[in-house]
N, C-alpha and C. Protein backbone atom coordinates (compact mmCIF):
# COMPACT_ATOMS: atom_id res chain seq x y z
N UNK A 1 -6.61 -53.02 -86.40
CA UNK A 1 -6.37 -51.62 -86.65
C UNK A 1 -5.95 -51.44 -88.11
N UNK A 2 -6.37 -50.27 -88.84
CA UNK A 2 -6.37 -50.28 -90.17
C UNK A 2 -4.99 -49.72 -90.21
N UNK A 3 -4.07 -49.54 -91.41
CA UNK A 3 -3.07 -49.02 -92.37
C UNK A 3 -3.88 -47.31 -91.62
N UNK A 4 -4.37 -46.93 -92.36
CA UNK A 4 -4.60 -45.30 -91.79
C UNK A 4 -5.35 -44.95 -90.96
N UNK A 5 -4.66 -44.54 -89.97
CA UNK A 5 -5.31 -44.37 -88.65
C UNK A 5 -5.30 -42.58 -88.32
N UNK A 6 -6.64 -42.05 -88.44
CA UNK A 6 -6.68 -40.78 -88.21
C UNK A 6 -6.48 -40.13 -87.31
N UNK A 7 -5.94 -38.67 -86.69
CA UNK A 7 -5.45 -38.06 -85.98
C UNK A 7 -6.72 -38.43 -84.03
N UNK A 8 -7.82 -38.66 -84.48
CA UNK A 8 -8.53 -38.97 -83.51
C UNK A 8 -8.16 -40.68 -82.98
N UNK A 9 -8.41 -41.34 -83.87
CA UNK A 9 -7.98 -42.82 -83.80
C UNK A 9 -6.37 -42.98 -83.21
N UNK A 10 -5.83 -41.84 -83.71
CA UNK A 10 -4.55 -42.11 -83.02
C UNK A 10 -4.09 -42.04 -81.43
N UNK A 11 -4.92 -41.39 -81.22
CA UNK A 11 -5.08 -40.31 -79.97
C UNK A 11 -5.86 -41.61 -79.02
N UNK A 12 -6.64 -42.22 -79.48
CA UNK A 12 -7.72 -42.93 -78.65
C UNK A 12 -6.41 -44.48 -78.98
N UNK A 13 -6.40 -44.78 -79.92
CA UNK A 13 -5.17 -46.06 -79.93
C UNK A 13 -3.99 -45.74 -78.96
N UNK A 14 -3.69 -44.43 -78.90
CA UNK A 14 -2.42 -44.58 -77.94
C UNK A 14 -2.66 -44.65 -76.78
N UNK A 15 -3.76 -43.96 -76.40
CA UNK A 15 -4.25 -44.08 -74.69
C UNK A 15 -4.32 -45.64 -74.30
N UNK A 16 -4.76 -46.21 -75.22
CA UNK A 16 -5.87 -47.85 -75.31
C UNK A 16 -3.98 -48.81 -74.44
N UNK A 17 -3.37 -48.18 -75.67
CA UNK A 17 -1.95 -49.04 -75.97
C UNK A 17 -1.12 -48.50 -74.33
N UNK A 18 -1.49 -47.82 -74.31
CA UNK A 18 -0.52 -46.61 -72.76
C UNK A 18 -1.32 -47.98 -71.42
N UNK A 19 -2.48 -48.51 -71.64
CA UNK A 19 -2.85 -49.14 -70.57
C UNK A 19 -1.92 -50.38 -70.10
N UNK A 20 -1.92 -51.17 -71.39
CA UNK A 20 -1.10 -52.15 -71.32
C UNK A 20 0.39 -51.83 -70.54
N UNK A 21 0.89 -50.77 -70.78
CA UNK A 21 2.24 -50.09 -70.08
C UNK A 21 2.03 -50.29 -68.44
N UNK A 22 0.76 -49.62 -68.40
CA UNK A 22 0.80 -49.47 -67.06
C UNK A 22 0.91 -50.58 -66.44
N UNK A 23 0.30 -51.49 -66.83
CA UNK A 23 0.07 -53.02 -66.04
C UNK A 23 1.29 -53.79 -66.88
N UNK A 24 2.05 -53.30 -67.22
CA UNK A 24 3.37 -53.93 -67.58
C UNK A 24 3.32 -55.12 -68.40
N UNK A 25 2.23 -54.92 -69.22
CA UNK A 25 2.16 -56.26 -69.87
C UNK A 25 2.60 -55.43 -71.56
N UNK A 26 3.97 -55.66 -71.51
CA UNK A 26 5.04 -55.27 -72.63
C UNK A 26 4.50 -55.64 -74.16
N UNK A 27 4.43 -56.99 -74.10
CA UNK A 27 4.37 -57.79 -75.17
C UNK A 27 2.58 -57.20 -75.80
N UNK A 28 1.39 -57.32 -74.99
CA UNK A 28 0.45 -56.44 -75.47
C UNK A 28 0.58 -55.16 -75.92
N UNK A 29 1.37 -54.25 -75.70
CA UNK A 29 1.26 -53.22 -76.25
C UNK A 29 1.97 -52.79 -77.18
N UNK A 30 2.96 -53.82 -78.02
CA UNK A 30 4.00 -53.56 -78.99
C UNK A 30 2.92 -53.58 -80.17
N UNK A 31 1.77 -54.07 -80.10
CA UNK A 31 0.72 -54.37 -81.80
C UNK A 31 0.72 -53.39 -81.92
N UNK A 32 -0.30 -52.58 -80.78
CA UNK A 32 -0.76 -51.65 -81.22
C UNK A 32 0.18 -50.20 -81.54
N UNK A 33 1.38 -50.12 -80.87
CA UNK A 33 2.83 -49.05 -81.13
C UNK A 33 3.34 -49.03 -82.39
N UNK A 34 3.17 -50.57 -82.83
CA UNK A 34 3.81 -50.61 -83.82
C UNK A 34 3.06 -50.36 -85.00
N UNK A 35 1.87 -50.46 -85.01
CA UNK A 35 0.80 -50.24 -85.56
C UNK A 35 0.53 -48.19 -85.81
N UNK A 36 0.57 -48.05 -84.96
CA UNK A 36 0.66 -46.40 -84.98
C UNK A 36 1.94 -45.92 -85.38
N UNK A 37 3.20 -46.41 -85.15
CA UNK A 37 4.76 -46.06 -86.03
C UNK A 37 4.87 -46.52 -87.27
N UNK A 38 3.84 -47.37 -88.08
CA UNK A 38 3.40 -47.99 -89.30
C UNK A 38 2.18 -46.79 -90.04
N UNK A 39 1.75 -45.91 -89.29
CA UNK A 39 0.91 -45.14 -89.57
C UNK A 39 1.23 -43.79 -89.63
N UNK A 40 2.11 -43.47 -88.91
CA UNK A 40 2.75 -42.14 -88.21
C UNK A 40 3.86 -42.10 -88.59
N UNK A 41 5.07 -42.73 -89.35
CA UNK A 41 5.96 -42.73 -89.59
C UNK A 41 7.13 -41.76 -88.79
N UNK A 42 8.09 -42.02 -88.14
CA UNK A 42 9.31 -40.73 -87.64
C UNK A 42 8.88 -40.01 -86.57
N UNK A 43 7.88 -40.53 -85.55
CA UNK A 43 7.27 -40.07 -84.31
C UNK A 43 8.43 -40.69 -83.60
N UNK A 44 8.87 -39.88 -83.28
CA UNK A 44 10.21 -40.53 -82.09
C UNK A 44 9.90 -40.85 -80.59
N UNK A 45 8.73 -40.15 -80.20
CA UNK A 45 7.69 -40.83 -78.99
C UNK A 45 7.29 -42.26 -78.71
N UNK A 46 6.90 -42.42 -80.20
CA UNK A 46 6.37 -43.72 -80.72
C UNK A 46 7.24 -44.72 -80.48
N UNK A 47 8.42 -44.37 -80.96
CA UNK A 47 9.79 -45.37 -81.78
C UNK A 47 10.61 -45.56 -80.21
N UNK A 48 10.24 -44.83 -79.48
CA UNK A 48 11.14 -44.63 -78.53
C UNK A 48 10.01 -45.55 -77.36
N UNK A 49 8.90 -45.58 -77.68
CA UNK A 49 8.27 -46.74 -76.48
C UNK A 49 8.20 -47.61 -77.03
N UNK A 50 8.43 -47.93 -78.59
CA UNK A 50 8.81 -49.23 -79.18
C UNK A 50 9.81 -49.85 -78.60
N UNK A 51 10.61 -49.56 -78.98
CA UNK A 51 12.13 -49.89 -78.34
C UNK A 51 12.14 -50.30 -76.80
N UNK A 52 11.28 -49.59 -75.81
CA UNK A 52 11.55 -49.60 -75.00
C UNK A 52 11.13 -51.12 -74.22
N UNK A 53 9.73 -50.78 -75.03
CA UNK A 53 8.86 -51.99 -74.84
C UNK A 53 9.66 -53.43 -75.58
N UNK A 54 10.78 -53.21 -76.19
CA UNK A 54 10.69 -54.59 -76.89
C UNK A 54 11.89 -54.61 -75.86
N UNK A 55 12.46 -53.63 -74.89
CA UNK A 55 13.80 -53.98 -74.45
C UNK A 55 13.35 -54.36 -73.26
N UNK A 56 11.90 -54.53 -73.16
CA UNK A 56 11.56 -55.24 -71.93
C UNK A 56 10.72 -56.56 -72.51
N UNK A 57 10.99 -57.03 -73.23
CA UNK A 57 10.26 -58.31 -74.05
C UNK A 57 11.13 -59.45 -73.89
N UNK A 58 10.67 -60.69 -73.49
CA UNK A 58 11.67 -61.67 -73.61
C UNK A 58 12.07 -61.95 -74.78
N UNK A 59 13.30 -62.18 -75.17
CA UNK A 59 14.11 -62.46 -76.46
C UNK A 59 13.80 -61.50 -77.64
N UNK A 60 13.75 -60.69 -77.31
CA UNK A 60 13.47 -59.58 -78.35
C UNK A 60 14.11 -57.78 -78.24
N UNK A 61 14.83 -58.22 -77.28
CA UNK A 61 15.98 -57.14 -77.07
C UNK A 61 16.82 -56.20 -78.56
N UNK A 62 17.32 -57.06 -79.58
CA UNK A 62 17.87 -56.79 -80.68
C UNK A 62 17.16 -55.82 -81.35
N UNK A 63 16.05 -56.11 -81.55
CA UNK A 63 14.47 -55.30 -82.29
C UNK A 63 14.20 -54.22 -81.70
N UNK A 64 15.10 -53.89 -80.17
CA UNK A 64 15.11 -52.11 -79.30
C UNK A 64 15.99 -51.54 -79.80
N UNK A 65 16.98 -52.48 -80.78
CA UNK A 65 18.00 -51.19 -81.16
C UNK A 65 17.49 -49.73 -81.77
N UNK A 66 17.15 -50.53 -83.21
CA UNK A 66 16.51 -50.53 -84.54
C UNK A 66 15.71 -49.05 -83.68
N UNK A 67 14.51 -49.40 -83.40
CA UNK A 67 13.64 -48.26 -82.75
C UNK A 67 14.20 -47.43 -81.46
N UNK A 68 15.09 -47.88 -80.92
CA UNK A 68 15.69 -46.54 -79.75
C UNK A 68 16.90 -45.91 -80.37
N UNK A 69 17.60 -46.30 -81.67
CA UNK A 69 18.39 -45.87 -82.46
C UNK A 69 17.78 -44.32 -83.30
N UNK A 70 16.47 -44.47 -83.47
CA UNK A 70 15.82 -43.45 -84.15
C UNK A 70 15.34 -42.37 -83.68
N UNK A 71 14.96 -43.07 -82.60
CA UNK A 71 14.11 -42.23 -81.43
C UNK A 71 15.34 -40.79 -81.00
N UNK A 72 16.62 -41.39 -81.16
CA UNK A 72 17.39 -40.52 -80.86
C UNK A 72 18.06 -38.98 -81.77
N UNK A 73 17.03 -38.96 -82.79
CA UNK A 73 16.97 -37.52 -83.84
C UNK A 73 16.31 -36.71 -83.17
N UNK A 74 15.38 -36.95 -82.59
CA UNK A 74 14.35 -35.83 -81.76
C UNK A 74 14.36 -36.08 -80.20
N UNK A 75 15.19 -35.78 -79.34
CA UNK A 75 14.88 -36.07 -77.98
C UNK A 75 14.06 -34.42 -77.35
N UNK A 76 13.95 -34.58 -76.28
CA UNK A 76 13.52 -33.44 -75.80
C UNK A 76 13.02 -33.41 -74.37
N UNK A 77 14.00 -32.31 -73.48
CA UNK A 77 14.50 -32.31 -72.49
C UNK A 77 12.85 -31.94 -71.46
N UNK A 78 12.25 -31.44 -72.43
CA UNK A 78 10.57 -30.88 -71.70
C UNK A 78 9.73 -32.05 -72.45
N UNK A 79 9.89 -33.28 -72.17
CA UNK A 79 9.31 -33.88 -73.42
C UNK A 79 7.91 -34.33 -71.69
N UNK A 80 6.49 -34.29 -72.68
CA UNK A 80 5.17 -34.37 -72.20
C UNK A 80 5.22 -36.16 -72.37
N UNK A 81 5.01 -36.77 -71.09
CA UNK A 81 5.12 -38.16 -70.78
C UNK A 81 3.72 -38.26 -71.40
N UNK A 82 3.11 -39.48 -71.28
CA UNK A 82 1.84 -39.94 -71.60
C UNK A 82 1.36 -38.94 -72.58
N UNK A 83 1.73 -38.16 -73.45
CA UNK A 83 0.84 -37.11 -74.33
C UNK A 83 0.55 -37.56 -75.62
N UNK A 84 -0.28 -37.82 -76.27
CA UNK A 84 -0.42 -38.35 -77.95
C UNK A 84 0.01 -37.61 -79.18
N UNK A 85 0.13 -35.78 -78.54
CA UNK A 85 0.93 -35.19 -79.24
C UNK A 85 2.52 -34.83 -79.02
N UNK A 86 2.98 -35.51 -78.28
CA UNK A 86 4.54 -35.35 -77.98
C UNK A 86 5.17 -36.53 -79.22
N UNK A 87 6.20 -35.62 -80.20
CA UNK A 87 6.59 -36.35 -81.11
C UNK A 87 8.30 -36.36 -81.23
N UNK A 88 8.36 -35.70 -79.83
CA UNK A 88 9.67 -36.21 -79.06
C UNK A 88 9.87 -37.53 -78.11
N UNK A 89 11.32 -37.82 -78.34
CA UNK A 89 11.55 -39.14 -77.41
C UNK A 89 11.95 -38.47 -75.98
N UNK A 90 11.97 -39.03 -75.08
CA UNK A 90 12.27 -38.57 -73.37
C UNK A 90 13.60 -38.42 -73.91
N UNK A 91 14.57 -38.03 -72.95
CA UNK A 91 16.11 -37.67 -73.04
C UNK A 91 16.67 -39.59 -72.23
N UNK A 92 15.70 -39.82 -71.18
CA UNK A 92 15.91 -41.21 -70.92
C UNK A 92 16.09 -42.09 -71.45
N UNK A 93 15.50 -41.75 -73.09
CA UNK A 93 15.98 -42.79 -74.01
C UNK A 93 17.34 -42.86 -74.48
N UNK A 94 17.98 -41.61 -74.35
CA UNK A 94 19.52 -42.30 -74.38
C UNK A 94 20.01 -43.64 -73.62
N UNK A 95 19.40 -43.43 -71.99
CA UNK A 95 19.58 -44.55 -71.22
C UNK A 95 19.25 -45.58 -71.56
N UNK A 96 17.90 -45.72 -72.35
CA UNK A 96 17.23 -47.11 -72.20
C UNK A 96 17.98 -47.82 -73.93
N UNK A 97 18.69 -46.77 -74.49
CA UNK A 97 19.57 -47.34 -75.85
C UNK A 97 20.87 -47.82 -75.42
N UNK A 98 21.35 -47.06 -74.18
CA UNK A 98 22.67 -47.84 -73.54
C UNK A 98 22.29 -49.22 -72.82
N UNK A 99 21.40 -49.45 -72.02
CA UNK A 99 20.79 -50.65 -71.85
C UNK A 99 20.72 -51.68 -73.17
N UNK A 100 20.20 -51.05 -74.18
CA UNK A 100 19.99 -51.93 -75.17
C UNK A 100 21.33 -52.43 -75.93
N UNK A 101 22.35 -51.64 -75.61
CA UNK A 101 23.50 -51.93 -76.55
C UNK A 101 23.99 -52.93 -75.31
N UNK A 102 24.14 -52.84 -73.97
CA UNK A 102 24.42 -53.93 -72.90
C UNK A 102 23.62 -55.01 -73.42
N UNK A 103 22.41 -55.37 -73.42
CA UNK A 103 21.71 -56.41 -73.62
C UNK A 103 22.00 -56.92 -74.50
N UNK A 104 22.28 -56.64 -75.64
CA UNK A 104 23.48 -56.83 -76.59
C UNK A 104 24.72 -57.02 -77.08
N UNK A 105 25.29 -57.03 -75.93
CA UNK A 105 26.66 -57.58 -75.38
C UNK A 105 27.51 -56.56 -76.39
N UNK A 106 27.00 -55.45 -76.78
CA UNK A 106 27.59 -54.47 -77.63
C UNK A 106 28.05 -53.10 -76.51
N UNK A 107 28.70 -53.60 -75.68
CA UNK A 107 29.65 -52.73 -74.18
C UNK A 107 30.01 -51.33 -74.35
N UNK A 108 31.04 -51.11 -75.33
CA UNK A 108 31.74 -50.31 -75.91
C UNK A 108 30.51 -48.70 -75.91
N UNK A 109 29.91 -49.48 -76.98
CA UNK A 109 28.50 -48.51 -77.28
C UNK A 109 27.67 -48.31 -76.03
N UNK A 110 27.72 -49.10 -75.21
CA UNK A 110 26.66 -49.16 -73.75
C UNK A 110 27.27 -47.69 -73.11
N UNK A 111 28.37 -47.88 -73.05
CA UNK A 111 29.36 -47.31 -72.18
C UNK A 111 28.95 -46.01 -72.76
N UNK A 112 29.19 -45.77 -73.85
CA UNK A 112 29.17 -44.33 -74.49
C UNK A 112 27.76 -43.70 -74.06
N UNK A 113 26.70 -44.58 -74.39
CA UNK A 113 25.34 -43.97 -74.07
C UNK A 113 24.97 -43.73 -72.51
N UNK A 114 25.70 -44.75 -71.51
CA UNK A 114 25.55 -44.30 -70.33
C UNK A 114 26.48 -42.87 -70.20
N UNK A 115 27.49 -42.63 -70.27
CA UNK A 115 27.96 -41.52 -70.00
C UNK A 115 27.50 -40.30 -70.69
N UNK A 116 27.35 -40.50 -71.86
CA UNK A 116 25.92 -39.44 -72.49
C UNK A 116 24.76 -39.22 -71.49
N UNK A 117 24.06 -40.36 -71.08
CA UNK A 117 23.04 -39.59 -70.01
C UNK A 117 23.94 -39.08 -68.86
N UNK A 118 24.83 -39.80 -68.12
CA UNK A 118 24.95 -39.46 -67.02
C UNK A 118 25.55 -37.44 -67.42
N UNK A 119 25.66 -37.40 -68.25
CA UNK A 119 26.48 -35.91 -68.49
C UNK A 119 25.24 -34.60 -68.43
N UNK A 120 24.11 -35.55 -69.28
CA UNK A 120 22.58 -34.56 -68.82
C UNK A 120 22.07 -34.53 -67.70
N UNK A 121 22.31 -35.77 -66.95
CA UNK A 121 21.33 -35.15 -65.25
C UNK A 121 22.08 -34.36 -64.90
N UNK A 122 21.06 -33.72 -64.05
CA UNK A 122 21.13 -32.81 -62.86
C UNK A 122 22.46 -33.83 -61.50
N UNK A 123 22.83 -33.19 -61.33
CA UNK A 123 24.03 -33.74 -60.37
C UNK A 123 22.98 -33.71 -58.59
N UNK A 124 21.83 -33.22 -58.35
CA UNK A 124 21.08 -33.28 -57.59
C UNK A 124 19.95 -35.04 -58.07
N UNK A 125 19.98 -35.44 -58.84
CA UNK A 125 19.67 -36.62 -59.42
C UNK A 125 20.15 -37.69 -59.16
N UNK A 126 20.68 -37.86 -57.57
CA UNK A 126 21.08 -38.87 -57.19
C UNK A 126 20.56 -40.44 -57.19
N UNK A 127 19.78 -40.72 -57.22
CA UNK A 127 19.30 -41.78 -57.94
C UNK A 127 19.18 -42.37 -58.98
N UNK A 128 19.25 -41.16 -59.98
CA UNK A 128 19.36 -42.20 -61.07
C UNK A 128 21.05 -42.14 -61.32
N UNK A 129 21.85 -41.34 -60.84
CA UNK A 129 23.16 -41.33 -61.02
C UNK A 129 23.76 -42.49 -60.52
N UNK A 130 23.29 -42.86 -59.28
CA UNK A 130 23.68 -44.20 -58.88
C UNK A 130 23.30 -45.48 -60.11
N UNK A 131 22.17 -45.43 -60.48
CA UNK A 131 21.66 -46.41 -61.35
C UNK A 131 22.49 -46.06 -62.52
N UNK A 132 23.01 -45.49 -63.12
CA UNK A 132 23.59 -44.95 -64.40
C UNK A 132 24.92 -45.59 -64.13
N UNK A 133 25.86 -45.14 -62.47
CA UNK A 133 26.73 -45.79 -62.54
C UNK A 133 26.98 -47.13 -62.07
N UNK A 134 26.00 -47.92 -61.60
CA UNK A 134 25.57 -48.84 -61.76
C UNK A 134 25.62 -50.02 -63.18
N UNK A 135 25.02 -49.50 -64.13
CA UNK A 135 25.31 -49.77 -65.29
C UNK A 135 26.39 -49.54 -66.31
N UNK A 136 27.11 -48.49 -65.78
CA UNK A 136 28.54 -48.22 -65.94
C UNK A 136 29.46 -49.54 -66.15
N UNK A 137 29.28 -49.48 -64.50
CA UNK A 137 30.39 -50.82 -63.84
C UNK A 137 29.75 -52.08 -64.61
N UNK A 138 27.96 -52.39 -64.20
CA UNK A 138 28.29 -54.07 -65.06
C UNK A 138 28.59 -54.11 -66.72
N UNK A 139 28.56 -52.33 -67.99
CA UNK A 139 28.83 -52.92 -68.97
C UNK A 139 30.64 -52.89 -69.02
N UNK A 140 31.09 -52.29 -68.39
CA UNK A 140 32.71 -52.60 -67.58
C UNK A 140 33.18 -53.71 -67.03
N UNK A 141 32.55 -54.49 -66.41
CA UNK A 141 32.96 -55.43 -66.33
C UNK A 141 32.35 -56.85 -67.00
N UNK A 142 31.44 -56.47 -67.82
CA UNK A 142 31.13 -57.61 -68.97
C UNK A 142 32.25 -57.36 -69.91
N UNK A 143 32.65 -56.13 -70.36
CA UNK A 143 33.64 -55.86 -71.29
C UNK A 143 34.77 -57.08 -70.91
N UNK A 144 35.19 -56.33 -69.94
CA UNK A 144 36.42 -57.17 -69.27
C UNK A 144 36.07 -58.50 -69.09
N UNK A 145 34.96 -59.25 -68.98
CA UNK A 145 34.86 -60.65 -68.90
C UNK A 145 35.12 -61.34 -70.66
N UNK A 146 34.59 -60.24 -71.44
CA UNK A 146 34.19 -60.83 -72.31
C UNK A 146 36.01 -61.00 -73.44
N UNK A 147 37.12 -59.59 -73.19
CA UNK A 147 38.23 -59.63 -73.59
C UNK A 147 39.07 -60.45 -72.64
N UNK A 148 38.72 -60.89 -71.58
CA UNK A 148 39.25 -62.04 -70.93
C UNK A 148 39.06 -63.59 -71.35
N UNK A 149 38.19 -63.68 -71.91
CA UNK A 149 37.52 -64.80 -72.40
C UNK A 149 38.26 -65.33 -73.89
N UNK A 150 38.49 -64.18 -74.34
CA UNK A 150 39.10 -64.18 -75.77
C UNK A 150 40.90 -64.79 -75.83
């Protein structure tokens, strides 16, 4: 894929790159993301399935900060999933940056970003509220393992 990739090429690269998602094969679809956030510069859509994708990559967790850190200037609460023109990040990416600061044994910060999402759902959102506090408790009690340890 070239350095300038035109508004059509982009459109047809992201669909191409969206397949790999589906079939969960992470590590294939970071070329081509990263490749279009190398082209597209400050697409927080982009930066935000970067991240997401690398926070599902083996040993490459650190490299989701960086891109779900950014992603978080533009979120957007109506944000169009799968769309090539959505140049918003999901609001979920708060979640998947509190994940990333857990995976990172960086707690403190986990903590903050889970309770940031949990404060936007819908209180009818019982599922992911469970999962939110879910992740609550283990970056709570990694904390506590980890100032126990010390």
């Amino acid at each position: 894929m070239s350095n300038l990739i035109c508004a059509q090429d982009f459109k047809s690269e992201f669909y191409k790159a969206h397949i790999f998602i589906d079939y969960e094969l992470y590590e294939m679809a970071l070329p081509a993301f990263l490749e279009l956030d190398r082209a597209y510069p400050g697409n927080s859509n982009v930066q935000a399935i970067i991240g997401y994708l690398y926070l599902h990559t083996p040993n490459q967790k650190e490299k989701s900060l960086k891109f779900l850190q950014s992603s978080q200037d533009k979120l957007s609460a109506y944000y169009k999933f799968r769309n090539h023109k959505e140049e918003c990040a999901p609001i979920q990416s708060i979640w998947f940056l509190g994940k990333a600061y857990h995976a990172n044994q960086q707690y403190e910060k986990a903590l903050e970003k889970f309770s940031e999402y949990k404060e936007v759902l819908r209180k009818s959102n019982k599922k992911d509220i469970a999962e939110i506090n879910r992740d609550i408790q283990l970056s709570q009690n990694a904390k506590k393992s980890v100032s126990n340890s010390i």
